[in-house]
Protein backbone atom coordinates (compact mmCIF):
# COMPACT_ATOMS: atom_id res chain seq x y z
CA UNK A 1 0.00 0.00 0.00
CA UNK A 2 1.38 4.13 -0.81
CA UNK A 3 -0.96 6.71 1.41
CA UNK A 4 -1.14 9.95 -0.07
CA UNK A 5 1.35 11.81 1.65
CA UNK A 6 3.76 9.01 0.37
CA UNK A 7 3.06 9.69 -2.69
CA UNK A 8 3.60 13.48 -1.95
CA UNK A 9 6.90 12.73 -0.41
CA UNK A 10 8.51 10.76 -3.05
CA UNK A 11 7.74 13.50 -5.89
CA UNK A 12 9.35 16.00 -3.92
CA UNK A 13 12.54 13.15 -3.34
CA UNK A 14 12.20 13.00 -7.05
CA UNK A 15 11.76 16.87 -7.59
CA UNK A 16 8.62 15.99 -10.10
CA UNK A 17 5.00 17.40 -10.40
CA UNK A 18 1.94 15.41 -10.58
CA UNK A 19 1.80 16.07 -14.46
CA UNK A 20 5.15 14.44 -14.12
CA UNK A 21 4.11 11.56 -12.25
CA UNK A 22 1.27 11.01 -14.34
CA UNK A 23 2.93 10.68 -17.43
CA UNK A 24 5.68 8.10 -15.88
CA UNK A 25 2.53 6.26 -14.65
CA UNK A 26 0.24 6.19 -17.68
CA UNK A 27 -1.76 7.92 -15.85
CA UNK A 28 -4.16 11.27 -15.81
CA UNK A 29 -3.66 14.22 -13.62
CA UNK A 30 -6.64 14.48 -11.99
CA UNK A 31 -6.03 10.52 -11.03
CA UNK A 32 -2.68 11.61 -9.31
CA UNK A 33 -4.78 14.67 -7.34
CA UNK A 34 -7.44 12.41 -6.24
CA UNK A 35 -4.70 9.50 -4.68
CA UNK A 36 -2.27 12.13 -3.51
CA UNK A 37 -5.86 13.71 -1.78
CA UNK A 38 -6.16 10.62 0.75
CA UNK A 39 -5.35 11.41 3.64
CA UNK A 40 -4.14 7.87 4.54
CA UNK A 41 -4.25 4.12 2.01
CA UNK A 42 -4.56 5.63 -1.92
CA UNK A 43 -8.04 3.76 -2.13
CA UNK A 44 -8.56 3.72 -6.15
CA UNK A 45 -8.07 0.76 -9.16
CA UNK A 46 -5.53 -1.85 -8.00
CA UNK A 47 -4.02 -1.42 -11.76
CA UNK A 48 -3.64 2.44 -11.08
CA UNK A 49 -1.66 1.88 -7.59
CA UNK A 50 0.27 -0.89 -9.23
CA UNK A 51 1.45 1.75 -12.11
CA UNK A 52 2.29 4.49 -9.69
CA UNK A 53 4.15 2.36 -7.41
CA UNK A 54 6.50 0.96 -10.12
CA UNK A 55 6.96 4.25 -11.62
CA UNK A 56 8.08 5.69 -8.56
CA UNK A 57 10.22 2.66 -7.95
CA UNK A 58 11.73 3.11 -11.62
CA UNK A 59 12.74 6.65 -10.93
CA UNK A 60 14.78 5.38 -8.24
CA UNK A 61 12.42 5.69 -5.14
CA UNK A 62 12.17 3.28 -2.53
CA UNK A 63 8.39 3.15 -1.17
CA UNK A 64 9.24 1.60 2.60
CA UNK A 65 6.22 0.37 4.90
CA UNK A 66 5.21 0.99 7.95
CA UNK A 67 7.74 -0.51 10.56
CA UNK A 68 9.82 -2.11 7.58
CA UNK A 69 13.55 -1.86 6.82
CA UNK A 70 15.24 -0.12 4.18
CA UNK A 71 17.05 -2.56 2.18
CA UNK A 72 18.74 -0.44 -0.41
CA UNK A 73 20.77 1.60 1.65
CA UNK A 74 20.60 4.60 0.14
CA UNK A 75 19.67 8.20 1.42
CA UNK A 76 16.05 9.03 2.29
CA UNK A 77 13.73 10.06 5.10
CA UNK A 78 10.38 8.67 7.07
CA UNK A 79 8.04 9.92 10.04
CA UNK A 80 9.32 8.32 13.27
CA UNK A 81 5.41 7.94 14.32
CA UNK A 82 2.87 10.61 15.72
CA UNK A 83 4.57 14.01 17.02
CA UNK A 84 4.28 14.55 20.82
CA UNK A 85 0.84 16.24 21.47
CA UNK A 86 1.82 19.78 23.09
């Protein structure tokens, strides 16, 4: 699974746009705005996650899950969990 801020995140590692995106993907803009829009799991068509997630990970991103490793080793950075609550 990518969430929406994921998605965000690895454009701006990749210093893309969404038209960007989309056109790695196969994809439409407005498809990109409405799974960058979730505010937590991209819900949408399997096939349209599937081509998002392997452009990304053709551009050279590494899309790491929730309490997984990084295998690749190379530079990056992830939320440590929920900020304190002041």
């Amino acid at each position: 699974m990518i969430t929406g801020p994921q998605m965000r995140a690895a454009r701006a590692l990749l210093g893309i746009d969404q038209k960007a995106l989309a056109e790695l993907a196969g994809l439409s803009v407005p498809t990109i705005q409405r799974m960058e829009a979730s505010s937590g799991n991209v819900r949408g068509v399997v096939d349209s996650l599937i081509k998002v997630i392997a452009a990304l990970e053709h551009a050279g991103v590494e899309l790491i899950g929730e309490g997984s490793a990084s295998t690749a080793g190379g530079r990056g950075a992830r939320l440590k969990g929920a900020p304190p609550e002041h």
